[in-house]
N, C-alpha and C. Protein backbone atom coordinates (compact mmCIF):
# COMPACT_ATOMS: atom_id res chain seq x y z
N UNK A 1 80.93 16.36 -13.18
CA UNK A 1 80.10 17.42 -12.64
C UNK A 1 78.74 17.46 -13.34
N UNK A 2 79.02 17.42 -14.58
CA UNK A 2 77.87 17.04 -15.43
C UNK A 2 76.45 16.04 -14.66
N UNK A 3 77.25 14.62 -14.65
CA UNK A 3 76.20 13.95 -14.05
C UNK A 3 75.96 14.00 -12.75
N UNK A 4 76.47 14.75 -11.79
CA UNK A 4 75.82 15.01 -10.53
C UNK A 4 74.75 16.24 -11.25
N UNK A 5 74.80 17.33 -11.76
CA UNK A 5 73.64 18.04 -12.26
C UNK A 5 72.93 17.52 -12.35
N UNK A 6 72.71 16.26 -13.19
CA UNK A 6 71.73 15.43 -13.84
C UNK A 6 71.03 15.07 -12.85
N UNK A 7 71.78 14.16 -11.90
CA UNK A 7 71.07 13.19 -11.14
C UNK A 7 70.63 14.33 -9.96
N UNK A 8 71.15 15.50 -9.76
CA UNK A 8 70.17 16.37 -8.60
C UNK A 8 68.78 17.00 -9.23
N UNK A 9 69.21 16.92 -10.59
CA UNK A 9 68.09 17.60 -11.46
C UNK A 9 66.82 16.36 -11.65
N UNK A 10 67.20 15.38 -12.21
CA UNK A 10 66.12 14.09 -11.74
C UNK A 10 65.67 13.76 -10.64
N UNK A 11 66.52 13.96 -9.30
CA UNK A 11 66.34 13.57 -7.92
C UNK A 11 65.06 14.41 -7.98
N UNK A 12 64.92 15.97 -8.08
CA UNK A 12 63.52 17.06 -7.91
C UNK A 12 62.89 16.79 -8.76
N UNK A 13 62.72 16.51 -9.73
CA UNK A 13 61.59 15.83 -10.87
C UNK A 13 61.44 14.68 -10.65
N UNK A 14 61.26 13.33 -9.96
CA UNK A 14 61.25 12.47 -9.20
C UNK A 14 60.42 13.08 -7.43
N UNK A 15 60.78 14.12 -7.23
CA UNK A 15 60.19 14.41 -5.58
C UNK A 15 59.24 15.47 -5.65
N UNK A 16 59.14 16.25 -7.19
CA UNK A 16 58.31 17.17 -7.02
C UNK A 16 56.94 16.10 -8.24
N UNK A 17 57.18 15.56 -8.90
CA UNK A 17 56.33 14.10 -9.19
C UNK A 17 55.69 13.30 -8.24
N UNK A 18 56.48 12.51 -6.88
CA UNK A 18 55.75 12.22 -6.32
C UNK A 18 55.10 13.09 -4.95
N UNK A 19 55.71 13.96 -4.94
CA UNK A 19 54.68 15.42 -4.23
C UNK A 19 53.62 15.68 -4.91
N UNK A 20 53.35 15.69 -5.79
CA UNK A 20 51.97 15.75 -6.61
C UNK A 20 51.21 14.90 -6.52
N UNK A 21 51.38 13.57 -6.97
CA UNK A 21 50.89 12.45 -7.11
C UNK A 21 50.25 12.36 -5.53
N UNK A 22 51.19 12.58 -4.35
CA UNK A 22 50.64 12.63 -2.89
C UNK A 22 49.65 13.20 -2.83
N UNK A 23 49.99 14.56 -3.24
CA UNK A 23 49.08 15.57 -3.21
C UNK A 23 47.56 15.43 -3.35
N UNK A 24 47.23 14.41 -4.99
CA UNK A 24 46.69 14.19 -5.66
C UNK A 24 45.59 13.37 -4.47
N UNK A 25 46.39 12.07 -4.21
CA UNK A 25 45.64 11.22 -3.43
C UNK A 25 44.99 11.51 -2.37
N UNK A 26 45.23 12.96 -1.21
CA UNK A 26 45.07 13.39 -0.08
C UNK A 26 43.89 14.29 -0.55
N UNK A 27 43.66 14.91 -1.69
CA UNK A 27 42.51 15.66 -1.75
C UNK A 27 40.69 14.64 -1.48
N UNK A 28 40.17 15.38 -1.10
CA UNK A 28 38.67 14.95 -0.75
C UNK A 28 37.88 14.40 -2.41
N UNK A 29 37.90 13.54 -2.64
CA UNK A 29 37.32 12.77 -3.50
C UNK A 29 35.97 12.82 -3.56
N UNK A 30 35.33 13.88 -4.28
CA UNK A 30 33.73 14.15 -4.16
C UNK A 30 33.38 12.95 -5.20
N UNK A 31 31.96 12.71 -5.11
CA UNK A 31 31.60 12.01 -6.19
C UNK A 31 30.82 12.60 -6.88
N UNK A 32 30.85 12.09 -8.62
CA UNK A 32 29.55 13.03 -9.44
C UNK A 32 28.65 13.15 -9.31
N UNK A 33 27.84 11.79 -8.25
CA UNK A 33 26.63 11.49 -8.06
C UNK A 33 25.71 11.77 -6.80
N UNK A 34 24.53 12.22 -6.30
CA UNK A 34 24.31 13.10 -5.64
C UNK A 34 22.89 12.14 -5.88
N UNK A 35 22.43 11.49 -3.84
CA UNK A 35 21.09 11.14 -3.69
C UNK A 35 20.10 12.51 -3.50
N UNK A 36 18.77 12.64 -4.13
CA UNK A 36 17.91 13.60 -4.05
C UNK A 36 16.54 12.93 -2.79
N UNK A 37 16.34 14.13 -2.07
CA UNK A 37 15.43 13.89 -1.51
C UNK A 37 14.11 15.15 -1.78
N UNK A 38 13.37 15.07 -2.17
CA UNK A 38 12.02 16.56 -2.79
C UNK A 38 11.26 16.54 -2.20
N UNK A 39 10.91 17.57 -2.04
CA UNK A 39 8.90 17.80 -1.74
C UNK A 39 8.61 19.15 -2.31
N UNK A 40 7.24 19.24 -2.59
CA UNK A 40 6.89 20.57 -3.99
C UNK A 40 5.47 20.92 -2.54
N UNK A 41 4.94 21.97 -3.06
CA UNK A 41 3.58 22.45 -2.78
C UNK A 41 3.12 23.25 -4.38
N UNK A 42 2.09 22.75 -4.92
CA UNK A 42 2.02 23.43 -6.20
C UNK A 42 0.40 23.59 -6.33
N UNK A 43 0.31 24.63 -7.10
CA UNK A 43 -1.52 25.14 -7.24
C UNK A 43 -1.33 25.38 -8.39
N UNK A 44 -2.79 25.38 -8.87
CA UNK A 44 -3.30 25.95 -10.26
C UNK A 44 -4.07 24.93 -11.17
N UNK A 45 -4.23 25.04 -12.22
CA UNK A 45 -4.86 23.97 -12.98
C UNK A 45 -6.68 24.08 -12.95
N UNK A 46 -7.27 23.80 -14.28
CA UNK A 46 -8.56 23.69 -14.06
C UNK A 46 -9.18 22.85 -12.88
N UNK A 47 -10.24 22.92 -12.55
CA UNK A 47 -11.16 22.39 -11.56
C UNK A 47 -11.26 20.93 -12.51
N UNK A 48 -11.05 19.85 -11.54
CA UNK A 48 -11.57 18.39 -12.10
C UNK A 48 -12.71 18.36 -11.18
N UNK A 49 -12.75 18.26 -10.01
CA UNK A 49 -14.28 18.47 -9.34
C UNK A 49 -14.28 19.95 -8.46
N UNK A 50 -15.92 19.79 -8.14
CA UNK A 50 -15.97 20.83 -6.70
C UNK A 50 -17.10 19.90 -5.70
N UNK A 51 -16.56 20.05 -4.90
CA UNK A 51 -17.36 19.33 -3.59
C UNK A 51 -17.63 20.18 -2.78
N UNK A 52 -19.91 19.58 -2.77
CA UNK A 52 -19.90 20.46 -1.67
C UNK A 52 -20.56 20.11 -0.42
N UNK A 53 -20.39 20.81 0.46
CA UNK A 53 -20.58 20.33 2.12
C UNK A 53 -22.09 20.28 2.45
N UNK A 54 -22.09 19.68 3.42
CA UNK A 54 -24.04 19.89 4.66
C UNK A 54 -24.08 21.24 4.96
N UNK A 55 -22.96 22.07 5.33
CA UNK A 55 -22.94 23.42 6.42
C UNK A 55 -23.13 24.54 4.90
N UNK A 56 -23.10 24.30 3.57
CA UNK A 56 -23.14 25.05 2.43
C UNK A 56 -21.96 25.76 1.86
N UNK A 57 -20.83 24.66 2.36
CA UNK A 57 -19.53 25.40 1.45
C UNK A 57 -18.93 24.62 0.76
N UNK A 58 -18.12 25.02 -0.28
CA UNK A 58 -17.40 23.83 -1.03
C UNK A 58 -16.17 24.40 -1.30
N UNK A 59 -15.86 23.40 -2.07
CA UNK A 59 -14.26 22.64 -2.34
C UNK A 59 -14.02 22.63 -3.77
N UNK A 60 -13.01 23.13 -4.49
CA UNK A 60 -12.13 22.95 -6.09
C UNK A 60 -10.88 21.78 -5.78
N UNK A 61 -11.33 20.76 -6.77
CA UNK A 61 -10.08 20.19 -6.35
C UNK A 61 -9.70 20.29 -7.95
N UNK A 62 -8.23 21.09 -7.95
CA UNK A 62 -7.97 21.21 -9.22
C UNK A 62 -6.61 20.58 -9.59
N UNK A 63 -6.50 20.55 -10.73
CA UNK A 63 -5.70 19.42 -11.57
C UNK A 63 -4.13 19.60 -11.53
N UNK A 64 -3.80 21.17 -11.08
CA UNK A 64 -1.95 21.01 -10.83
C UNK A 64 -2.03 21.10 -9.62
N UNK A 65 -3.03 21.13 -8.65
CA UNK A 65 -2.64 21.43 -6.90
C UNK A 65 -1.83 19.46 -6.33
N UNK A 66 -1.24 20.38 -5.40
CA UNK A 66 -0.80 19.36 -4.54
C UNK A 66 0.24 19.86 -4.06
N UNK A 67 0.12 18.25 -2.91
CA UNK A 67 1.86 18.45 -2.39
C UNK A 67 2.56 17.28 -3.15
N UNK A 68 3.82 17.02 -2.85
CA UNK A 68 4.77 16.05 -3.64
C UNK A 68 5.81 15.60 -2.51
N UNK A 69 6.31 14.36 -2.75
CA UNK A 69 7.52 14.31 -2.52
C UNK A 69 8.29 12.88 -2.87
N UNK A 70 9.25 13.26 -3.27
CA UNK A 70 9.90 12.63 -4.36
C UNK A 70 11.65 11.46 -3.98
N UNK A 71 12.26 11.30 -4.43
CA UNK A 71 13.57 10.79 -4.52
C UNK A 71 14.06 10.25 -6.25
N UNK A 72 15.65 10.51 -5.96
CA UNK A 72 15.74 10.55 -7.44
C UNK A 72 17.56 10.47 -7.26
N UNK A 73 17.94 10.69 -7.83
CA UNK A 73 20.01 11.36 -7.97
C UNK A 73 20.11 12.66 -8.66
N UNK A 74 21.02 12.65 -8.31
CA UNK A 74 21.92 14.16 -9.18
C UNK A 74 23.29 14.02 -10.11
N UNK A 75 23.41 14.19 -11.00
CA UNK A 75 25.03 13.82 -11.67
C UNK A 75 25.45 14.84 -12.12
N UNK A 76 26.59 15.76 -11.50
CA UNK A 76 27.30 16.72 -11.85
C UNK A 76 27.92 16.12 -12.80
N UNK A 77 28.40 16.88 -14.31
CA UNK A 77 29.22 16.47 -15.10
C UNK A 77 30.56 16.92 -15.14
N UNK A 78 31.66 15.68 -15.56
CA UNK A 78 33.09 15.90 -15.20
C UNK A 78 33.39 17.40 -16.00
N UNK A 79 34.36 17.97 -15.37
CA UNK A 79 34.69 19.22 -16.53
C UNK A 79 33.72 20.50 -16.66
N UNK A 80 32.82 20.16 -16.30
CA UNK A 80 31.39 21.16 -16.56
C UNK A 80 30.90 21.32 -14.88
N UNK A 81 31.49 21.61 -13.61
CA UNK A 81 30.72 21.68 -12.43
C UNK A 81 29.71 22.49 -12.14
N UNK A 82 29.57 23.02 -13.32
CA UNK A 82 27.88 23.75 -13.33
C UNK A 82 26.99 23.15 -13.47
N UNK A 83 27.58 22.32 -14.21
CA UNK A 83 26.19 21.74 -14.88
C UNK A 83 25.74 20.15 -14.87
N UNK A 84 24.42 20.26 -14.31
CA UNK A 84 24.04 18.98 -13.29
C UNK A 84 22.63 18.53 -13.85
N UNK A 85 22.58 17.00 -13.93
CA UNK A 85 21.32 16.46 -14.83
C UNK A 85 20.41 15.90 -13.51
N UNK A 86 19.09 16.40 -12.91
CA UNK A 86 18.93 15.51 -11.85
C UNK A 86 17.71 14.44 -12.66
N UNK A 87 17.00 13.26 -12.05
CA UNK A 87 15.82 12.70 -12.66
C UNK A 87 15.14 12.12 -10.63
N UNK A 88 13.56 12.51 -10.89
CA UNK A 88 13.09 12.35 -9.69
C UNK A 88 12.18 11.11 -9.88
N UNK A 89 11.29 10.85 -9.11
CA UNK A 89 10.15 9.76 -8.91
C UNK A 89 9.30 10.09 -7.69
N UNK A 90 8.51 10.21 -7.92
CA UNK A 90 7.32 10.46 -6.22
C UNK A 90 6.13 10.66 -6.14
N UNK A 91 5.04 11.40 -5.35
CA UNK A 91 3.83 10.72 -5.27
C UNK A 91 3.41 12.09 -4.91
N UNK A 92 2.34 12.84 -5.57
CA UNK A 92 1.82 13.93 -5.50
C UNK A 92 -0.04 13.91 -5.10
N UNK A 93 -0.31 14.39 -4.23
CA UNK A 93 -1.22 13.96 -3.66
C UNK A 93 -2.19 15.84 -3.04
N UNK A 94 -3.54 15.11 -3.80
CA UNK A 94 -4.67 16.36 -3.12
C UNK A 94 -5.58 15.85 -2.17
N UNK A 95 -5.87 16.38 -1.21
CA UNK A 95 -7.68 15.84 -0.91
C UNK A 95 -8.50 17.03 -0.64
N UNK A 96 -9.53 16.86 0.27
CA UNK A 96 -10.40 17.64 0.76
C UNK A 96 -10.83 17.62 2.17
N UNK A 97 -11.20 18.62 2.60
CA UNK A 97 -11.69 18.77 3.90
C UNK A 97 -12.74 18.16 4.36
N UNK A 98 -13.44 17.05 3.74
CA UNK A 98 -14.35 16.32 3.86
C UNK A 98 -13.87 15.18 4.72
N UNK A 99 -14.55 14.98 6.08
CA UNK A 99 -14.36 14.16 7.23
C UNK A 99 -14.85 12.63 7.04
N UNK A 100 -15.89 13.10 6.56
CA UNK A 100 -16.37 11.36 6.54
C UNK A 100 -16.50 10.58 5.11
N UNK A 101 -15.64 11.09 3.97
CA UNK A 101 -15.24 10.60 3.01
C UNK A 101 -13.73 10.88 2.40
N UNK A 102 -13.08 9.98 2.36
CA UNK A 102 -11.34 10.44 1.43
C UNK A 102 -11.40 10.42 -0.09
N UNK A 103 -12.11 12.17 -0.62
CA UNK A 103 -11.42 12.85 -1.89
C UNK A 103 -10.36 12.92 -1.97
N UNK A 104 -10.15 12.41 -3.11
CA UNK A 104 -8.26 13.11 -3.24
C UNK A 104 -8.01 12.99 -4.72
N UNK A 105 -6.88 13.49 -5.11
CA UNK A 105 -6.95 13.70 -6.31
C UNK A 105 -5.14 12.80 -6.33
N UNK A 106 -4.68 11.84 -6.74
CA UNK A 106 -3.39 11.37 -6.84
C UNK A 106 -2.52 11.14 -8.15
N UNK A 107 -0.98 11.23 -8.22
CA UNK A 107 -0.40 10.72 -9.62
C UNK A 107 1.01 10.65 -9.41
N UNK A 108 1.90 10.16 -9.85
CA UNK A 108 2.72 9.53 -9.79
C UNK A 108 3.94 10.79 -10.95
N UNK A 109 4.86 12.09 -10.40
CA UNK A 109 5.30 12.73 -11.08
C UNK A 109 6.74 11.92 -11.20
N UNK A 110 7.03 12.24 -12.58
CA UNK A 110 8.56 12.05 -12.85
C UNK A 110 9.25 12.99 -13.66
N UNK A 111 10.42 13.63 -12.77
CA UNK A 111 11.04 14.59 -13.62
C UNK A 111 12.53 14.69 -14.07
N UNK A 112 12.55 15.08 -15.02
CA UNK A 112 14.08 15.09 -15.73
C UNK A 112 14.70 16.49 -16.09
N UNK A 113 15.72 16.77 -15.09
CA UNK A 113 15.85 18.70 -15.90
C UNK A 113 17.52 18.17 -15.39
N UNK A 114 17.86 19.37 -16.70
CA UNK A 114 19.54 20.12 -16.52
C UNK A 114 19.35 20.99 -16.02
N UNK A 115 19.98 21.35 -14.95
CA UNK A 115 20.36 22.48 -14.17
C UNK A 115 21.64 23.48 -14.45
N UNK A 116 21.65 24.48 -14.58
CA UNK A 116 22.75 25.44 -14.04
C UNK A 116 23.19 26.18 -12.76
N UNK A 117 24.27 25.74 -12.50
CA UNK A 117 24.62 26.35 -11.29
C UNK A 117 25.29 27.64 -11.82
N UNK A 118 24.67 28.89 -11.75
CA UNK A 118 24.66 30.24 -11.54
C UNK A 118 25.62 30.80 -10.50
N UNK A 119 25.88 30.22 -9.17
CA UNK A 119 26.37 30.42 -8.07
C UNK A 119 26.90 29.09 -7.07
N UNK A 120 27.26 29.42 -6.60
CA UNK A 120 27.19 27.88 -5.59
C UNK A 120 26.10 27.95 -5.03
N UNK A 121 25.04 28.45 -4.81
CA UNK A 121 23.81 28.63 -4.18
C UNK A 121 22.45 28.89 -5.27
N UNK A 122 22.80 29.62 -6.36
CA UNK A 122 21.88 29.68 -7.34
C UNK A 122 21.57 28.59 -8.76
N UNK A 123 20.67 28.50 -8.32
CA UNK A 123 19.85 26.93 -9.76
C UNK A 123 18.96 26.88 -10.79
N UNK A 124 19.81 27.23 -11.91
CA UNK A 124 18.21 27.44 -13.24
C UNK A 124 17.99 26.12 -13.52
N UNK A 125 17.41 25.52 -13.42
CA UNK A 125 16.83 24.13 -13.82
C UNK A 125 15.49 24.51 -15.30
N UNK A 126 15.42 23.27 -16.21
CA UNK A 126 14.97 23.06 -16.77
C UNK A 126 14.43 21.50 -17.18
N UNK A 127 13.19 21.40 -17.69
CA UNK A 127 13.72 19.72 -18.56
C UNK A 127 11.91 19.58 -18.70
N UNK A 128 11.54 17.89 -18.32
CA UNK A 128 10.43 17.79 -18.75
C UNK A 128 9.85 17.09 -17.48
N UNK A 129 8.74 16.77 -17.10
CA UNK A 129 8.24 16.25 -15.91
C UNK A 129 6.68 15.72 -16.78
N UNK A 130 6.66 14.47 -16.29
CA UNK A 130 5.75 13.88 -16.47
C UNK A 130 4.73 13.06 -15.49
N UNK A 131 3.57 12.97 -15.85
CA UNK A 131 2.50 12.43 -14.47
C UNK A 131 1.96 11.46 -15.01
N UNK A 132 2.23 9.99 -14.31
CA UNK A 132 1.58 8.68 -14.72
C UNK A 132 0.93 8.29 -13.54
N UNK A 133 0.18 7.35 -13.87
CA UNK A 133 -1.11 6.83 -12.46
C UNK A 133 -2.16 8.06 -12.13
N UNK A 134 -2.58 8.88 -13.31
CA UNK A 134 -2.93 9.91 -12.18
C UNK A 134 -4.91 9.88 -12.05
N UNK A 135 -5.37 9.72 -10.46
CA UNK A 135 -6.46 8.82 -10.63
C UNK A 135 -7.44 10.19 -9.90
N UNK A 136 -8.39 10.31 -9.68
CA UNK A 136 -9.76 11.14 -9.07
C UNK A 136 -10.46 10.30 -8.56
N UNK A 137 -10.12 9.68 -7.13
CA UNK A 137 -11.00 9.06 -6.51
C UNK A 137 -12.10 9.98 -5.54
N UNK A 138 -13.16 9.22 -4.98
CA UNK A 138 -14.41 10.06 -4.53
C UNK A 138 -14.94 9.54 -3.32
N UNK A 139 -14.13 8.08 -3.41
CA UNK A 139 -14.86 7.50 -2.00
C UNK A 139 -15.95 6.66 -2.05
N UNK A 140 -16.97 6.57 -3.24
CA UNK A 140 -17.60 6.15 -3.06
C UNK A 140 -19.35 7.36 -3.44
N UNK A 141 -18.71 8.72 -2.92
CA UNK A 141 -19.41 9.91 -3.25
C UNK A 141 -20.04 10.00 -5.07
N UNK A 142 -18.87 9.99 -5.54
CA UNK A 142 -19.86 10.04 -7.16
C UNK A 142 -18.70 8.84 -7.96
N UNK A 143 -18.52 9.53 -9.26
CA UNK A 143 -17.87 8.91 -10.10
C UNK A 143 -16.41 9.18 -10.05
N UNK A 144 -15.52 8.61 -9.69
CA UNK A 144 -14.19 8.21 -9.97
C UNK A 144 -13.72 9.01 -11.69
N UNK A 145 -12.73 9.17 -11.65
CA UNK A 145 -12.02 9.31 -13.09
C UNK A 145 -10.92 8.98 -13.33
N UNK A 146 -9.98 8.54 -14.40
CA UNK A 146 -8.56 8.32 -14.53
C UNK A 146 -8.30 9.37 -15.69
N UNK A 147 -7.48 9.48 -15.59
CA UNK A 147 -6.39 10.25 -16.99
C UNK A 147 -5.22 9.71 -17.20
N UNK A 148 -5.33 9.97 -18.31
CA UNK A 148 -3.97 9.36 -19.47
C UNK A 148 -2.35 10.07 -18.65
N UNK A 149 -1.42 9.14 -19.02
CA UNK A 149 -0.08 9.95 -18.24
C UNK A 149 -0.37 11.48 -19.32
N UNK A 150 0.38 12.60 -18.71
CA UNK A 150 0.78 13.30 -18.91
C UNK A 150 1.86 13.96 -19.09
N UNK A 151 2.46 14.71 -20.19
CA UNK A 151 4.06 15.21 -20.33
C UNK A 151 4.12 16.73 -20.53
N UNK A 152 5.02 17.31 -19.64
CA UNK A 152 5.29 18.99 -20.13
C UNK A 152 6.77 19.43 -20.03
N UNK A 153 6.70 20.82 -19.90
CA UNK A 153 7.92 21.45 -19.63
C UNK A 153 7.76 21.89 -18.17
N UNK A 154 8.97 21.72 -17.31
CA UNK A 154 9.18 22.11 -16.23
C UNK A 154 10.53 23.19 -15.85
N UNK A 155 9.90 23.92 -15.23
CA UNK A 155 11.20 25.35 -15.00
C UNK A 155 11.28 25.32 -13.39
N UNK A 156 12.60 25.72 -13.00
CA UNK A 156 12.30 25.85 -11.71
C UNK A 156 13.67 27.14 -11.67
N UNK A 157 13.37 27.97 -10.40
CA UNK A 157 14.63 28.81 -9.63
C UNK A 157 14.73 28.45 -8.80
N UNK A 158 16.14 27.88 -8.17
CA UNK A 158 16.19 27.92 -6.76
C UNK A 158 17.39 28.18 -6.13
N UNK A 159 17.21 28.62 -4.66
CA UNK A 159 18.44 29.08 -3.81
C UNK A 159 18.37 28.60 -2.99
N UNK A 160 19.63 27.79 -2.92
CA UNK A 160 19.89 27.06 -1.96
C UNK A 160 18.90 26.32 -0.99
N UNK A 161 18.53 25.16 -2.24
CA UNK A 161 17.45 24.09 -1.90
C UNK A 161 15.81 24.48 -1.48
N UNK A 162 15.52 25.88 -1.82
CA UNK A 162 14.66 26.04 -1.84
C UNK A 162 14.05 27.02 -3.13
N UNK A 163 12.79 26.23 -3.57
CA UNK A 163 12.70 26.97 -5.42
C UNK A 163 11.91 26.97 -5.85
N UNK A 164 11.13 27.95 -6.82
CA UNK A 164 9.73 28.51 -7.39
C UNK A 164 9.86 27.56 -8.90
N UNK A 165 8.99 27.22 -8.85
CA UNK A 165 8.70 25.87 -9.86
C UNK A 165 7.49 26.24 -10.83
N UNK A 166 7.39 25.84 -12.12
CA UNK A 166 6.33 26.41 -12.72
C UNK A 166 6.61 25.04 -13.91
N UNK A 167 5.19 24.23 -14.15
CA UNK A 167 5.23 23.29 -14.67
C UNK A 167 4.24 23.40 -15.73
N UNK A 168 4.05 23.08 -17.41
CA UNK A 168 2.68 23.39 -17.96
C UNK A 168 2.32 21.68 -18.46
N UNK A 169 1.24 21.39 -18.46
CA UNK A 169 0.30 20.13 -18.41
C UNK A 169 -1.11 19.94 -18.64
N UNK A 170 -1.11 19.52 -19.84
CA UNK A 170 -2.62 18.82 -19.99
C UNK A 170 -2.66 17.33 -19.49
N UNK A 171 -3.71 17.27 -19.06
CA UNK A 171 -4.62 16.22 -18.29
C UNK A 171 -5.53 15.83 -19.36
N UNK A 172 -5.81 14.91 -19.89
CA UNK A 172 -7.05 14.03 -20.73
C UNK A 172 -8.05 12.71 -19.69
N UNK A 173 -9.09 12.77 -18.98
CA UNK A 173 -9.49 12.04 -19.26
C UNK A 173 -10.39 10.85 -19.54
N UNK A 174 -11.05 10.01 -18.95
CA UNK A 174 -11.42 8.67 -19.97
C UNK A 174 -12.23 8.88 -20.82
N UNK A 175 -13.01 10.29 -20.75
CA UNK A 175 -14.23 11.06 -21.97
C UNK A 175 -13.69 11.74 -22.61
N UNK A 176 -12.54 12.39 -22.85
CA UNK A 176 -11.22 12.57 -23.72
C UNK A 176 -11.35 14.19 -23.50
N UNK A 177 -12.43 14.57 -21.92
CA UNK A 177 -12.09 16.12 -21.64
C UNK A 177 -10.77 16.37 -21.28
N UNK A 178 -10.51 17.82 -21.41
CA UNK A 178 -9.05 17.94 -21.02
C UNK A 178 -8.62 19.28 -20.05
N UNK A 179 -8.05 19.19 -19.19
CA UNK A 179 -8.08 19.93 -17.85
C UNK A 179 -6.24 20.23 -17.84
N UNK A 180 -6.41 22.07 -18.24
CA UNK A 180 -5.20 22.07 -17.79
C UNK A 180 -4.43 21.93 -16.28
N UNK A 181 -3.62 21.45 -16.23
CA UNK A 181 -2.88 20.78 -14.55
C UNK A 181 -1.66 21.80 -14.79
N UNK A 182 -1.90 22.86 -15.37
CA UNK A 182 -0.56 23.87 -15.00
C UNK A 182 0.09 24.19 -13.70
N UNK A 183 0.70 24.07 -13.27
CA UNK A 183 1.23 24.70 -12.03
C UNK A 183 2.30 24.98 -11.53
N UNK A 184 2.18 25.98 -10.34
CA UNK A 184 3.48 27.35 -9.80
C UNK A 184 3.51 26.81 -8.54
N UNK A 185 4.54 26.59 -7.74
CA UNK A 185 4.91 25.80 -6.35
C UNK A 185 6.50 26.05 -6.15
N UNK A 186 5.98 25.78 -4.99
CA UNK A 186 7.28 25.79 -3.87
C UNK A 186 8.68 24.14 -3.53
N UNK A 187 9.31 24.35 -4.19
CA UNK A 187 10.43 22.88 -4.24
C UNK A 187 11.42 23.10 -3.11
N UNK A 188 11.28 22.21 -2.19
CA UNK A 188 12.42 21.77 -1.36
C UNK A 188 13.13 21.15 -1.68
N UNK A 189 14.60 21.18 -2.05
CA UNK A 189 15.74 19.50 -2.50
C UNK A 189 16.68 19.77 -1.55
N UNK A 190 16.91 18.60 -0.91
CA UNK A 190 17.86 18.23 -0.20
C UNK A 190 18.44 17.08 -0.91
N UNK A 191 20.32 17.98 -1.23
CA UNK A 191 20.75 16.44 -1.62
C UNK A 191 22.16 15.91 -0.62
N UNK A 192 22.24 14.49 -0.68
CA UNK A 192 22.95 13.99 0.04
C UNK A 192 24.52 13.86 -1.02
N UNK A 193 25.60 13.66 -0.67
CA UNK A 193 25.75 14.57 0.35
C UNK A 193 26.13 15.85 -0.14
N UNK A 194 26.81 16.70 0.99
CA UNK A 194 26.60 18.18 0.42
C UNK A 194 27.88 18.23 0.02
N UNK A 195 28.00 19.51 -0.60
CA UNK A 195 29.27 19.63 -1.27
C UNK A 195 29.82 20.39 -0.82
């Protein structure tokens, strides 16, 4: 009697083992890793030029404005589903309302922040964002300028893929003036896929 106990008692530890293990395999297998797709709208920053028109109006083109848009990943960490490291790459770009010449002001942002997920919908992000390539072309109008890459701190809030961003940045450059490129903007992220 003994070993029929046994062996009904192993038979359910044996079926409630591989009921789990089933179990295990049938759940939705997310991955840690997460494609990013961005775009920013951001203002502020000293004036690098002002341009002005035939009709008598002008133009600031200043050193944190632009739009952006980016691609990058996301890596939720195992154990920690709050907490998510993203890193971006993309192309941030100004011009001017000037028709028969292309001002623009261009640079190449890259950013690195840890995020907290607050909510399933709410995002404190933090980290550093940096601007390389970043050039002041004129067209041909006056003098051109380049500046040295640039590195700061970057903060952002956002809900549910949409988020108030606030970045601080000095600009240096080739006469070693220096133009703060601070700036407050609007972040779209869409990441693939969703969770």
């Amino acid at each position: 009697m003994k070993m029929y106990k046994k062996l009904i008692l192993l038979s359910f530890l044996f079926l409630a083992s591989f009921c789990h293990s089933f179990a295990q395999n049938n759940e939705k297998k997310t991955s840690s890793f997460r494609f990013l797709i961005r775009g920013a709208l951001e203002m502020g920053g000293d004036r690098v030029a002002q341009v002005y028109f035939t009709n008598g109006e002008k133009q600031s083109v200043k050193a944190g404005q632009g739009g952006s848009i980016a691609i990058g990943g996301e890596f939720q960490m195992p154990h920690v589903e709050r907490l998510l490291f993203s890193a971006t790459v993309g192309y941030k770009y100004v011009t001017t309302q000037a028709d028969n010449v292309h001002i623009r002001l261009t640079r190449v942002p890259i950013l690195v922040t840890g995020n907290w997920m607050a909510t399933k919908k709410l995002r404190f992000g933090a980290g550093i964002a940096t601007h390389q390539a970043i050039r002041f072309k004129t067209d041909g109008l006056g003098q051109d300028i380049s500046f040295d890459g640039a590195t700061g701190p970057t903060f952002e809030l956002a809900y549910s893929g949409i988020g108030l961003t606030y970045t601080a940045m000095m600009y240096k450059d080739q006469d070693k003036h220096q133009y703060s490129a601070n700036a407050i903007g609007l972040s779209f992220t869409l990441a693939i896929p969703k969770r």
